[in-house]
PDB file of N, CA and C in Angstrom:
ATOM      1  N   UNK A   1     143.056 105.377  42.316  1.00  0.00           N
ATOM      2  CA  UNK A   1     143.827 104.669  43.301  1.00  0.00           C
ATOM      3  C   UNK A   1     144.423 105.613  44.337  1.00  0.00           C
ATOM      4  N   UNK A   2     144.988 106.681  43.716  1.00  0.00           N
ATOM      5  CA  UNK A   2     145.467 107.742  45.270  1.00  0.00           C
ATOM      6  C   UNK A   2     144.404 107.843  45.947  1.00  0.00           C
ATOM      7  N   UNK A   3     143.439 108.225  45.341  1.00  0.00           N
ATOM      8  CA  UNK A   3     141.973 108.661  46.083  1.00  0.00           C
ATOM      9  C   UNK A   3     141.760 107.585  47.581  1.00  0.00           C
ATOM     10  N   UNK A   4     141.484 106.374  47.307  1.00  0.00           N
ATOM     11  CA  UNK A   4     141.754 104.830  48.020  1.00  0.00           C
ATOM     12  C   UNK A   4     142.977 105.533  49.043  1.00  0.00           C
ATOM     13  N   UNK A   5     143.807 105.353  48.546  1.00  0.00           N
ATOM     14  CA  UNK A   5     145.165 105.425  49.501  1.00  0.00           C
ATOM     15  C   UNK A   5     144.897 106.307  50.350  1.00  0.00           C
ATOM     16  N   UNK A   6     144.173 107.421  50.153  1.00  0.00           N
ATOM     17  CA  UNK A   6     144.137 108.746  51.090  1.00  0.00           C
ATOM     18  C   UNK A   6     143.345 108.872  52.051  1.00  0.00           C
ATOM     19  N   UNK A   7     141.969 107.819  51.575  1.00  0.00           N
ATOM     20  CA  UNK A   7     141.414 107.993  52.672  1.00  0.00           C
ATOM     21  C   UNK A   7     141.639 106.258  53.637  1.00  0.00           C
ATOM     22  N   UNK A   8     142.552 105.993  53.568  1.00  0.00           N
ATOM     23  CA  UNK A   8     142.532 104.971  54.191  1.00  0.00           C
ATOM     24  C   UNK A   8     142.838 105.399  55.927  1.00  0.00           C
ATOM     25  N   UNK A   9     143.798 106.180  56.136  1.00  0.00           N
ATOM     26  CA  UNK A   9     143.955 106.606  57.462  1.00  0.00           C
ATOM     27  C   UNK A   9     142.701 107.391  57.692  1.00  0.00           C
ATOM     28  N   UNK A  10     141.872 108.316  56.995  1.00  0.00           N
ATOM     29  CA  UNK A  10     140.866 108.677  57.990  1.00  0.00           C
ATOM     30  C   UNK A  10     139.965 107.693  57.919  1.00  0.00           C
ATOM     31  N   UNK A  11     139.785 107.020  57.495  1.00  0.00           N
ATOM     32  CA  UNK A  11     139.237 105.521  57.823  1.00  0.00           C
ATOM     33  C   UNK A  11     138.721 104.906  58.878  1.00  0.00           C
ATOM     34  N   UNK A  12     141.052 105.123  59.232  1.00  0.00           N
ATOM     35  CA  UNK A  12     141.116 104.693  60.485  1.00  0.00           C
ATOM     36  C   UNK A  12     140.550 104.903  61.651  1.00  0.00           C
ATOM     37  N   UNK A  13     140.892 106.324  61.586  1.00  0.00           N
ATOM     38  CA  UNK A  13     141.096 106.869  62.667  1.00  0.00           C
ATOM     39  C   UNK A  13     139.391 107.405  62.669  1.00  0.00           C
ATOM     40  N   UNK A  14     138.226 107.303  61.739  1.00  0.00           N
ATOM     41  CA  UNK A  14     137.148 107.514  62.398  1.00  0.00           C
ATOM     42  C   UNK A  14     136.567 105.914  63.247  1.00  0.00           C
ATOM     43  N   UNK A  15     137.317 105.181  62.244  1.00  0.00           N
ATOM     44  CA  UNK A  15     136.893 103.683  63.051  1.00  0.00           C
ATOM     45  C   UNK A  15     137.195 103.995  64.958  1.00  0.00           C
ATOM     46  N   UNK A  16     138.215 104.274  64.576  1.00  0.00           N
ATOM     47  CA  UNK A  16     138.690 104.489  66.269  1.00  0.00           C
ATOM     48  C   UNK A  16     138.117 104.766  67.094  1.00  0.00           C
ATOM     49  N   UNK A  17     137.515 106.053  66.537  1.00  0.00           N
ATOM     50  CA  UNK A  17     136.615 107.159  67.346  1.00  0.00           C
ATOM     51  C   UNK A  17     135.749 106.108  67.430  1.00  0.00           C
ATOM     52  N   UNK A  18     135.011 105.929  66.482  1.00  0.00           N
ATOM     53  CA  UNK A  18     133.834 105.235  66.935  1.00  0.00           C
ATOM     54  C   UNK A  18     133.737 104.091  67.951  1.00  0.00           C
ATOM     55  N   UNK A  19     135.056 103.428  67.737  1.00  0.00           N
ATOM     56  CA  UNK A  19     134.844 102.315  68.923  1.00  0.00           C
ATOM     57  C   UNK A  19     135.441 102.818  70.431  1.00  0.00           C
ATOM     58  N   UNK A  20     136.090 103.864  70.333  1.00  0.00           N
ATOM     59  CA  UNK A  20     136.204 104.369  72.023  1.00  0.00           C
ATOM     60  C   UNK A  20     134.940 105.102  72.130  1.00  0.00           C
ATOM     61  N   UNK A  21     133.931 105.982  71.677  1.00  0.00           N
ATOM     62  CA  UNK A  21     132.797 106.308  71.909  1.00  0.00           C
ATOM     63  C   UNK A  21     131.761 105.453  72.180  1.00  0.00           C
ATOM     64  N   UNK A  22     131.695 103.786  71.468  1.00  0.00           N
ATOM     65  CA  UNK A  22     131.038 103.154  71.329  1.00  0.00           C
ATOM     66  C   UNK A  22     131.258 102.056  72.807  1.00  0.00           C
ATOM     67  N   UNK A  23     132.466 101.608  72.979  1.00  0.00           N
ATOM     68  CA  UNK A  23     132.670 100.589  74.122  1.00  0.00           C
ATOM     69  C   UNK A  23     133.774 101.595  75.180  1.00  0.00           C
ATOM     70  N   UNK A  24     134.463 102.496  75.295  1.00  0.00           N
ATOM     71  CA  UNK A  24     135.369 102.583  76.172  1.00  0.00           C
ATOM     72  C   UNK A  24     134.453 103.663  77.312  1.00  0.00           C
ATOM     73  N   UNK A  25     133.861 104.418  76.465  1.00  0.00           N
ATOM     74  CA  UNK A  25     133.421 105.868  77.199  1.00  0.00           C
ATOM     75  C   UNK A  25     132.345 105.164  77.868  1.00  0.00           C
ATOM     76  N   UNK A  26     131.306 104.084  77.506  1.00  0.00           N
ATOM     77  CA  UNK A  26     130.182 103.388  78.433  1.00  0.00           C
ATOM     78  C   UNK A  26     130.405 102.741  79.722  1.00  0.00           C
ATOM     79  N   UNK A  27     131.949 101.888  79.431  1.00  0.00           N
ATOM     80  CA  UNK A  27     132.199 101.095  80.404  1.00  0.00           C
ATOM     81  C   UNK A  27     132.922 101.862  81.698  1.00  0.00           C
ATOM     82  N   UNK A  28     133.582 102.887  81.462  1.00  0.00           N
ATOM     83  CA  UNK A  28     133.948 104.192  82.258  1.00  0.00           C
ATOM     84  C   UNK A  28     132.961 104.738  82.763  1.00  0.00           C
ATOM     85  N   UNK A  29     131.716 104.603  82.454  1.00  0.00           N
ATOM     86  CA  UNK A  29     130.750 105.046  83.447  1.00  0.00           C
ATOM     87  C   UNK A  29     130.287 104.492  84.422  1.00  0.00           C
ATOM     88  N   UNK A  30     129.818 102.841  83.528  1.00  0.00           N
ATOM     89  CA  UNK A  30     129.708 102.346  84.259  1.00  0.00           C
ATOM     90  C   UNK A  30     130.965 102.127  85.807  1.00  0.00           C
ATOM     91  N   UNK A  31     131.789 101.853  85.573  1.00  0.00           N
ATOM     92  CA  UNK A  31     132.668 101.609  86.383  1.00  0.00           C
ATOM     93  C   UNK A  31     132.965 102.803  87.490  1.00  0.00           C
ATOM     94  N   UNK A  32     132.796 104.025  87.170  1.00  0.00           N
ATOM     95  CA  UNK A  32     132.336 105.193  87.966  1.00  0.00           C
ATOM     96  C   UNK A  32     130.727 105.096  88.832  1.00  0.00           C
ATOM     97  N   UNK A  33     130.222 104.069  88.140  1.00  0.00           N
ATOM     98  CA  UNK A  33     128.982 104.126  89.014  1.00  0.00           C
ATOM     99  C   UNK A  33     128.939 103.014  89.989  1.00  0.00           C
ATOM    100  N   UNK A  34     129.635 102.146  89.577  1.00  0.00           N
ATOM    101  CA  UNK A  34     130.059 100.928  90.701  1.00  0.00           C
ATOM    102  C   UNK A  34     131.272 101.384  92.104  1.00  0.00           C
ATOM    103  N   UNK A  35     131.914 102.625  91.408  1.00  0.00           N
ATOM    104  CA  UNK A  35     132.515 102.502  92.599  1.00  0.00           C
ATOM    105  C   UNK A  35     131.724 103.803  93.543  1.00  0.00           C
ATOM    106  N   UNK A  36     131.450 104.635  92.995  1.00  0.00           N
ATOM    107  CA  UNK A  36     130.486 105.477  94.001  1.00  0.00           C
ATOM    108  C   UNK A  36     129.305 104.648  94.825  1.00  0.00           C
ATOM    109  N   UNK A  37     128.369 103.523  94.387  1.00  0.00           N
ATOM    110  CA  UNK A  37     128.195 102.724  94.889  1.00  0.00           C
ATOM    111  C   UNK A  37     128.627 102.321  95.856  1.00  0.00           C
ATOM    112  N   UNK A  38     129.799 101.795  95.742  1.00  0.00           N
ATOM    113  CA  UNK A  38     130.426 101.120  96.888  1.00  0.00           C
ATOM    114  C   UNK A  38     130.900 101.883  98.200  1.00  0.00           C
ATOM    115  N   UNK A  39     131.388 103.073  97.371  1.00  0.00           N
ATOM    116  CA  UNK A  39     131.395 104.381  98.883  1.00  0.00           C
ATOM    117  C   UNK A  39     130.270 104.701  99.301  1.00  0.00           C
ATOM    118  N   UNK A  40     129.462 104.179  98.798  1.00  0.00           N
ATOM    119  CA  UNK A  40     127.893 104.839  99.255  1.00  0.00           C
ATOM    120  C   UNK A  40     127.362 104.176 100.364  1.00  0.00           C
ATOM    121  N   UNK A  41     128.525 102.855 100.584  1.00  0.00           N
ATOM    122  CA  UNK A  41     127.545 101.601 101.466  1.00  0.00           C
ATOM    123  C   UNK A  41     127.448 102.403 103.095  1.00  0.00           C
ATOM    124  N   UNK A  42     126.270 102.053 103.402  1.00  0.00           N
ATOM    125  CA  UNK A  42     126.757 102.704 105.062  1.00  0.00           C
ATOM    126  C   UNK A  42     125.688 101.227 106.395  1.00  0.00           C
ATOM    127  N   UNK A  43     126.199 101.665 107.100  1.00  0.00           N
ATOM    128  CA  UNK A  43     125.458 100.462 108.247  1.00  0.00           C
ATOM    129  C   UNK A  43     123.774 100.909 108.084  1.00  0.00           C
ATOM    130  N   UNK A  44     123.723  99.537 107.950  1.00  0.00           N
ATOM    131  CA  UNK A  44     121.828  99.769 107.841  1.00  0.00           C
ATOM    132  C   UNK A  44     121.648  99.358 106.457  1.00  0.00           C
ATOM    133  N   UNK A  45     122.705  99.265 105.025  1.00  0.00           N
ATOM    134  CA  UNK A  45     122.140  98.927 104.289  1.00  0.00           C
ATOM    135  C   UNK A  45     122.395  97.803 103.802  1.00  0.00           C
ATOM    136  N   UNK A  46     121.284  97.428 102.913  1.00  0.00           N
ATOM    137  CA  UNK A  46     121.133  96.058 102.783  1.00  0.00           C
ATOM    138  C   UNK A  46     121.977  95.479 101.416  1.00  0.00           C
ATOM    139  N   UNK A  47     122.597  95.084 101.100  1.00  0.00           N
ATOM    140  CA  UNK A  47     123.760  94.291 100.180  1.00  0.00           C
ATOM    141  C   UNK A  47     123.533  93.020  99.778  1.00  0.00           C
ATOM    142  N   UNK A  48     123.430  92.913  98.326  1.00  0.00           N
ATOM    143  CA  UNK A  48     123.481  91.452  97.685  1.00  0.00           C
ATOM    144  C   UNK A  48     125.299  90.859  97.134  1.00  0.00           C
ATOM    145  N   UNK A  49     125.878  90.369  98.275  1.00  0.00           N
ATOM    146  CA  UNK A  49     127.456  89.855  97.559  1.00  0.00           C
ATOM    147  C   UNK A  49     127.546  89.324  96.217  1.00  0.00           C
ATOM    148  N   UNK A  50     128.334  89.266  95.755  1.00  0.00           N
ATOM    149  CA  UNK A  50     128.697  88.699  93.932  1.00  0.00           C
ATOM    150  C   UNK A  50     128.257  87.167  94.070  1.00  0.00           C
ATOM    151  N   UNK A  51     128.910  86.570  95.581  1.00  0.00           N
ATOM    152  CA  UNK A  51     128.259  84.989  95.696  1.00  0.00           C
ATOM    153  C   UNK A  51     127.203  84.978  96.080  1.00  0.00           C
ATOM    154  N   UNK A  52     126.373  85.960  96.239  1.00  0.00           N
ATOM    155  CA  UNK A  52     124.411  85.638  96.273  1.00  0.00           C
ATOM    156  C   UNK A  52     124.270  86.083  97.521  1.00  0.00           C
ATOM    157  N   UNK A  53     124.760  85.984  98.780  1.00  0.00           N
ATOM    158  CA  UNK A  53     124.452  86.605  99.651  1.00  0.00           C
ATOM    159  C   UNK A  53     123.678  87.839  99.815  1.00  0.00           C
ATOM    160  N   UNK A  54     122.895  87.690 100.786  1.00  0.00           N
ATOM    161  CA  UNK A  54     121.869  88.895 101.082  1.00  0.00           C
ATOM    162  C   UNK A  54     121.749  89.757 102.697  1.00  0.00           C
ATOM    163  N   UNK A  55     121.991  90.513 102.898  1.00  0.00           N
ATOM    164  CA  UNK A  55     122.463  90.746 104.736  1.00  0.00           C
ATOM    165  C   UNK A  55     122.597  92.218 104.772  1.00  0.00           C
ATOM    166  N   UNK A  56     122.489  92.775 105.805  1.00  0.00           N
ATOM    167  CA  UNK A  56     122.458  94.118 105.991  1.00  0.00           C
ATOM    168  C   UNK A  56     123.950  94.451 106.676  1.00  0.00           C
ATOM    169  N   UNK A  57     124.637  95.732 106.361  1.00  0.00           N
ATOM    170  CA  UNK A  57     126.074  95.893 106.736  1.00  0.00           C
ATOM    171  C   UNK A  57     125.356  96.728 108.760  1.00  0.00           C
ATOM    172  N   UNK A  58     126.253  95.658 109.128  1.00  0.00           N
ATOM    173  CA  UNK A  58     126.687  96.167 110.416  1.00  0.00           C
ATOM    174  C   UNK A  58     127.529  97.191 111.060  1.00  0.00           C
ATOM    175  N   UNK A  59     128.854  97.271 110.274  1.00  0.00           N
ATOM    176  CA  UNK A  59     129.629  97.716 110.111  1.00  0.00           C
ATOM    177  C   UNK A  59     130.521  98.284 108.979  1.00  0.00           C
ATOM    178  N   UNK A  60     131.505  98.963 109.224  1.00  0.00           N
ATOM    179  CA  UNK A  60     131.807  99.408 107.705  1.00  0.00           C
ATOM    180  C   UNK A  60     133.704  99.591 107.993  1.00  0.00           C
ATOM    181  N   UNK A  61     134.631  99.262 106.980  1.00  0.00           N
ATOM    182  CA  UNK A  61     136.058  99.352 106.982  1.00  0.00           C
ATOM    183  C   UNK A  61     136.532  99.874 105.863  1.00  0.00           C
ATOM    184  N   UNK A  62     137.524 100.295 105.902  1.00  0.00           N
ATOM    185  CA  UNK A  62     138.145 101.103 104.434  1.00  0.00           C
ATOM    186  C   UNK A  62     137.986  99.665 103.238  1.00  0.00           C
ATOM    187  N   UNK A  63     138.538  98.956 103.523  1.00  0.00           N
ATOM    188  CA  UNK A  63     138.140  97.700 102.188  1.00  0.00           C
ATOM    189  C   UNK A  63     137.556  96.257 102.740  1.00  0.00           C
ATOM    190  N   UNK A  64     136.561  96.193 103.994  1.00  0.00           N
ATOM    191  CA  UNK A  64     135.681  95.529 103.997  1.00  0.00           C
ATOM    192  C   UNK A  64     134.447  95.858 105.277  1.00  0.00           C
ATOM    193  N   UNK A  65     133.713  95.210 104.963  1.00  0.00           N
ATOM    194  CA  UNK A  65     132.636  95.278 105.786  1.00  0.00           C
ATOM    195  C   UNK A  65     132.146  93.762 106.998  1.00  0.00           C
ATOM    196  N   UNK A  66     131.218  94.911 107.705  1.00  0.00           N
ATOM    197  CA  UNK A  66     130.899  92.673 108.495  1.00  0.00           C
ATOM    198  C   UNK A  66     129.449  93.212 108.489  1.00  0.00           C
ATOM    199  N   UNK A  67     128.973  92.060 107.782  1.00  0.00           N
ATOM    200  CA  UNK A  67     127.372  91.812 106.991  1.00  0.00           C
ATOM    201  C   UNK A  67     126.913  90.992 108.048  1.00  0.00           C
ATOM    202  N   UNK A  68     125.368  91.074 108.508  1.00  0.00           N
ATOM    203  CA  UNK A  68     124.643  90.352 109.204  1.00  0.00           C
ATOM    204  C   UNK A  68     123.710  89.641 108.403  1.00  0.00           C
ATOM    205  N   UNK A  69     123.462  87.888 107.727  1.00  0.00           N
ATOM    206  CA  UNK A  69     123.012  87.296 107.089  1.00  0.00           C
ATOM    207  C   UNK A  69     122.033  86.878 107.960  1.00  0.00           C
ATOM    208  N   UNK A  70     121.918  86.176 109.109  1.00  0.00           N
ATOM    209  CA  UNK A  70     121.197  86.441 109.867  1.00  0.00           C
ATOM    210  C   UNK A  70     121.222  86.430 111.073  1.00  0.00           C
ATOM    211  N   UNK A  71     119.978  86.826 111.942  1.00  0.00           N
ATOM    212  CA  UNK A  71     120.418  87.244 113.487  1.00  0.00           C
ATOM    213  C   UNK A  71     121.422  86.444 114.170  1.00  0.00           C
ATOM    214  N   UNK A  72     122.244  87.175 114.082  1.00  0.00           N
ATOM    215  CA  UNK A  72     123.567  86.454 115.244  1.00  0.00           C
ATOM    216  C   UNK A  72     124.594  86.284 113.897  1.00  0.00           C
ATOM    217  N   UNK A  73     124.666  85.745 113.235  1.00  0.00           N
ATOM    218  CA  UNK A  73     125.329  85.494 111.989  1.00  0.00           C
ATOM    219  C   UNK A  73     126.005  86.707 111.106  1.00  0.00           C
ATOM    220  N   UNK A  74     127.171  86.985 111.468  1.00  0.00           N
ATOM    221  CA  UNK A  74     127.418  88.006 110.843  1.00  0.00           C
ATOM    222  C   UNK A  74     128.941  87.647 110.529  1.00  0.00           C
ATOM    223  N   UNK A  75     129.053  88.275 108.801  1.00  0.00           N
ATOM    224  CA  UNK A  75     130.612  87.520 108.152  1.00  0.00           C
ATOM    225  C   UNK A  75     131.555  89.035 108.052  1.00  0.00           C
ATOM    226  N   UNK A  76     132.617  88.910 107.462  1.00  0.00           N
ATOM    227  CA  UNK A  76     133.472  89.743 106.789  1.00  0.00           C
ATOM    228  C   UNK A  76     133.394  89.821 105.381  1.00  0.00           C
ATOM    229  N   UNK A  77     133.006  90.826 104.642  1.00  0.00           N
ATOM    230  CA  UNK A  77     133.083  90.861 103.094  1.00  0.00           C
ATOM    231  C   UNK A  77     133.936  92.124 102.419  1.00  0.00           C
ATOM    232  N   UNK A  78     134.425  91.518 101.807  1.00  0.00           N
ATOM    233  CA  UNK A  78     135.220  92.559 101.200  1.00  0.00           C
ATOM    234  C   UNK A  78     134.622  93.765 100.394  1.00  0.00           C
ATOM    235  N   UNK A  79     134.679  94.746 100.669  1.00  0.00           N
ATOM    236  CA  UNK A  79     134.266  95.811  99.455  1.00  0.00           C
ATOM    237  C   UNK A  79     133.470  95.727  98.390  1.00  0.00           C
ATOM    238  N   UNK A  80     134.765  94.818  97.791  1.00  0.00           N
ATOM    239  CA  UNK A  80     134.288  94.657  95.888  1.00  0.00           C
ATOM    240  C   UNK A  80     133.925  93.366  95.692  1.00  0.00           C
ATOM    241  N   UNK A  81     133.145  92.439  96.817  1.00  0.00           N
ATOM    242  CA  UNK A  81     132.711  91.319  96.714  1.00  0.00           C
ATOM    243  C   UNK A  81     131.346  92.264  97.056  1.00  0.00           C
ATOM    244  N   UNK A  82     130.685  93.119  96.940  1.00  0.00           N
ATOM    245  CA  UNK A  82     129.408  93.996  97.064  1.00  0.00           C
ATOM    246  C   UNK A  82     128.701  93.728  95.662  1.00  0.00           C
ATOM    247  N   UNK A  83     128.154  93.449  95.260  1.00  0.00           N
ATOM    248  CA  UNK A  83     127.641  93.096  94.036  1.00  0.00           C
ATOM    249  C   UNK A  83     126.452  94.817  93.530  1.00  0.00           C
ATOM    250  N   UNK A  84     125.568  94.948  94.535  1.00  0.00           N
ATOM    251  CA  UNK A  84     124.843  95.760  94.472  1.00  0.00           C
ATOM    252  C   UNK A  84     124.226  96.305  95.668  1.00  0.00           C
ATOM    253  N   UNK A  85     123.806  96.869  96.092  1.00  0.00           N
ATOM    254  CA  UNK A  85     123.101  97.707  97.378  1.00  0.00           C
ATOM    255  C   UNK A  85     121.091  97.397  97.263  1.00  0.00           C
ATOM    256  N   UNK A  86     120.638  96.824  97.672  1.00  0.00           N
ATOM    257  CA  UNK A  86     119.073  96.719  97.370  1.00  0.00           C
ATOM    258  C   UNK A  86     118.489  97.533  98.336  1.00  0.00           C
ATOM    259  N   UNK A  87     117.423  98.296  97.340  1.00  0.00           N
ATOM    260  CA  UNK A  87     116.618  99.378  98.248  1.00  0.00           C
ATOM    261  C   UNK A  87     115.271  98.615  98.819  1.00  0.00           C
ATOM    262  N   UNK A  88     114.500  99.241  99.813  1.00  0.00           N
ATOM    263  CA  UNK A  88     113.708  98.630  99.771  1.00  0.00           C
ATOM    264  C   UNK A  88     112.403  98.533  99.168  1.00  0.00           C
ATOM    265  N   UNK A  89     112.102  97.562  98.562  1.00  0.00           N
ATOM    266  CA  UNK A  89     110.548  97.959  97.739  1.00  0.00           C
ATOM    267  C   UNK A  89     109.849  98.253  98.254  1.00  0.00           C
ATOM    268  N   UNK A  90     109.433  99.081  97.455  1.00  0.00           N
ATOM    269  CA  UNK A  90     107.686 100.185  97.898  1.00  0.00           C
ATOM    270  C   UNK A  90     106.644  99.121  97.347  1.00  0.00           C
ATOM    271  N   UNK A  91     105.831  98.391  98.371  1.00  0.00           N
ATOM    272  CA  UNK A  91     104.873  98.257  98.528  1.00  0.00           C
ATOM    273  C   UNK A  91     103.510  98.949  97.646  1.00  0.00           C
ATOM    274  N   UNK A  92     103.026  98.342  96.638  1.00  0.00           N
ATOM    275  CA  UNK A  92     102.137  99.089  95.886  1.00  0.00           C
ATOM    276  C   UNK A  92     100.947  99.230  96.602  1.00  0.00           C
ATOM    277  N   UNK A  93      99.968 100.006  96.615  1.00  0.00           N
ATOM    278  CA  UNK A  93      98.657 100.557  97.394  1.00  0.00           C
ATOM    279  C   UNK A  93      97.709  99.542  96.943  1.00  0.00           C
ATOM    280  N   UNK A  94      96.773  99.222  97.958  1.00  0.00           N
ATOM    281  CA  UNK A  94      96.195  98.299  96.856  1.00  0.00           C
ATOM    282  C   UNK A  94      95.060  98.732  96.838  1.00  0.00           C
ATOM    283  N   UNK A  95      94.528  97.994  95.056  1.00  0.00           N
ATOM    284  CA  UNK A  95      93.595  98.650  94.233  1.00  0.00           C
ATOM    285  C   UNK A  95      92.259  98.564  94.697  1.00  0.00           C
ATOM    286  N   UNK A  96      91.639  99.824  94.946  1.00  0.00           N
ATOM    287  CA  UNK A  96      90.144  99.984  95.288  1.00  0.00           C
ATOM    288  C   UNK A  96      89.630  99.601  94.512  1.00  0.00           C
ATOM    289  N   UNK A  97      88.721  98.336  95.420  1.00  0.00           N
ATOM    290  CA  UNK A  97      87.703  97.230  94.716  1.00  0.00           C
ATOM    291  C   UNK A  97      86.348  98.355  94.103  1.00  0.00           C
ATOM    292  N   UNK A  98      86.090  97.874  93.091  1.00  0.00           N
ATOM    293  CA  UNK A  98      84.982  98.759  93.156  1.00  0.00           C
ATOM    294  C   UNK A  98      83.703  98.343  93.800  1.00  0.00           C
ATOM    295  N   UNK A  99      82.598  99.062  94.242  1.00  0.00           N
ATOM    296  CA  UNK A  99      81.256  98.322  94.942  1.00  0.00           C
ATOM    297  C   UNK A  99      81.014  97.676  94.209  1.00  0.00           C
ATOM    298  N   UNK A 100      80.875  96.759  94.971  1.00  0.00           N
ATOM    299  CA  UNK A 100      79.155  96.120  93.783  1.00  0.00           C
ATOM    300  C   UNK A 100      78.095  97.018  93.573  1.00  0.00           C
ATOM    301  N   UNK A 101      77.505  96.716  92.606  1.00  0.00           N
ATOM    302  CA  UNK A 101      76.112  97.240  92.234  1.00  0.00           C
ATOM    303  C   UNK A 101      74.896  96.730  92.990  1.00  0.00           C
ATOM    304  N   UNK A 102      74.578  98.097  93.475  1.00  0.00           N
ATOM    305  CA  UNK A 102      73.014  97.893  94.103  1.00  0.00           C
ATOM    306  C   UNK A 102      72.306  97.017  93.962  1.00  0.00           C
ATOM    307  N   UNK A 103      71.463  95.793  94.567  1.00  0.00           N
ATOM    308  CA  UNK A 103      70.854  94.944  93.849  1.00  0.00           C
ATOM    309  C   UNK A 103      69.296  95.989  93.683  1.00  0.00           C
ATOM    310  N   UNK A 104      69.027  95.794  92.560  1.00  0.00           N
ATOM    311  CA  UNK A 104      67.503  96.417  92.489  1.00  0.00           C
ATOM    312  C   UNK A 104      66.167  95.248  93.184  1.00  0.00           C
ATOM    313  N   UNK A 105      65.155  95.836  93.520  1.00  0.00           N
ATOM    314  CA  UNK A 105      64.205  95.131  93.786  1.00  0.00           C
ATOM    315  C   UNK A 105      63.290  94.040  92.446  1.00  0.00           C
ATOM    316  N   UNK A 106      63.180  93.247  92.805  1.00  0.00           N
ATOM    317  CA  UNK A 106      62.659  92.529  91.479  1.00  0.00           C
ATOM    318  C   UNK A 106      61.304  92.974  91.488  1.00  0.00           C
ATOM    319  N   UNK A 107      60.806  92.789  90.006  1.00  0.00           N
ATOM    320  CA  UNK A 107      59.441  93.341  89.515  1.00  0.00           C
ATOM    321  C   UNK A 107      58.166  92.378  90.181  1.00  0.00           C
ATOM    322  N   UNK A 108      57.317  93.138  91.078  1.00  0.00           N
ATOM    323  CA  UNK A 108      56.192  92.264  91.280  1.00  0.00           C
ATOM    324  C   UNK A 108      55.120  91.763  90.574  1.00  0.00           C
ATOM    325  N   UNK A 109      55.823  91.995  89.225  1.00  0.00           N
ATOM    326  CA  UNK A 109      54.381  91.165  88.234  1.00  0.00           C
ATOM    327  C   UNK A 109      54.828  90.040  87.701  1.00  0.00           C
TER     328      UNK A 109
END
């Protein structure tokens, strides 16, 4: 029974560890990568808002931006209503057909 009793605090305290290693230290990254993100935005790039919006930043302000959704159409969005930054897709090459095969001459017998 002491034995029990003794290790009950390191128990604890590896439980601990494990769950700030497990959920605190991930979400701190993440959250370091959302906000460098967001300093990253510059005019010209293209932005998907948290409400779905899709538009390229026109402009840029310490905590918002004015997005062009489309030509002529351009709003105010806040910062951290930025959901994500979309790059533009690369276009895949497209796949060399192969020849056809020679037709051979048919047999004259």
């Amino acid at each position: 029974m002491i034995v029990a009793a003794s290790s009950a605090p390191l128990f604890l305290i590896v439980l601990l560890g494990l769950f700030v290693f497990l959920f605190v230290l991930p979400n701190r990254r993440r959250q370091r990568a959302a906000r460098e993100q967001l300093s990253n935005v510059e005019v010209g790039s293209e932005i998907l808002t948290v409400g779905g919006l899709i538009g390229t930043v026109v402009e840029t302000g310490d905590s918002e931006l004015k997005v062009e959704l489309a030509p002529g159409t351009v709003v105010r969005v806040a910062r951290r209503g930025v959901a994500t930054i979309l790059t533009p897709e690369e276009e895949p090459e497209p796949a060399e057909e192969p020849e056809p095969p020679a037709e051979t001459p048919a047999d004259p017998s």
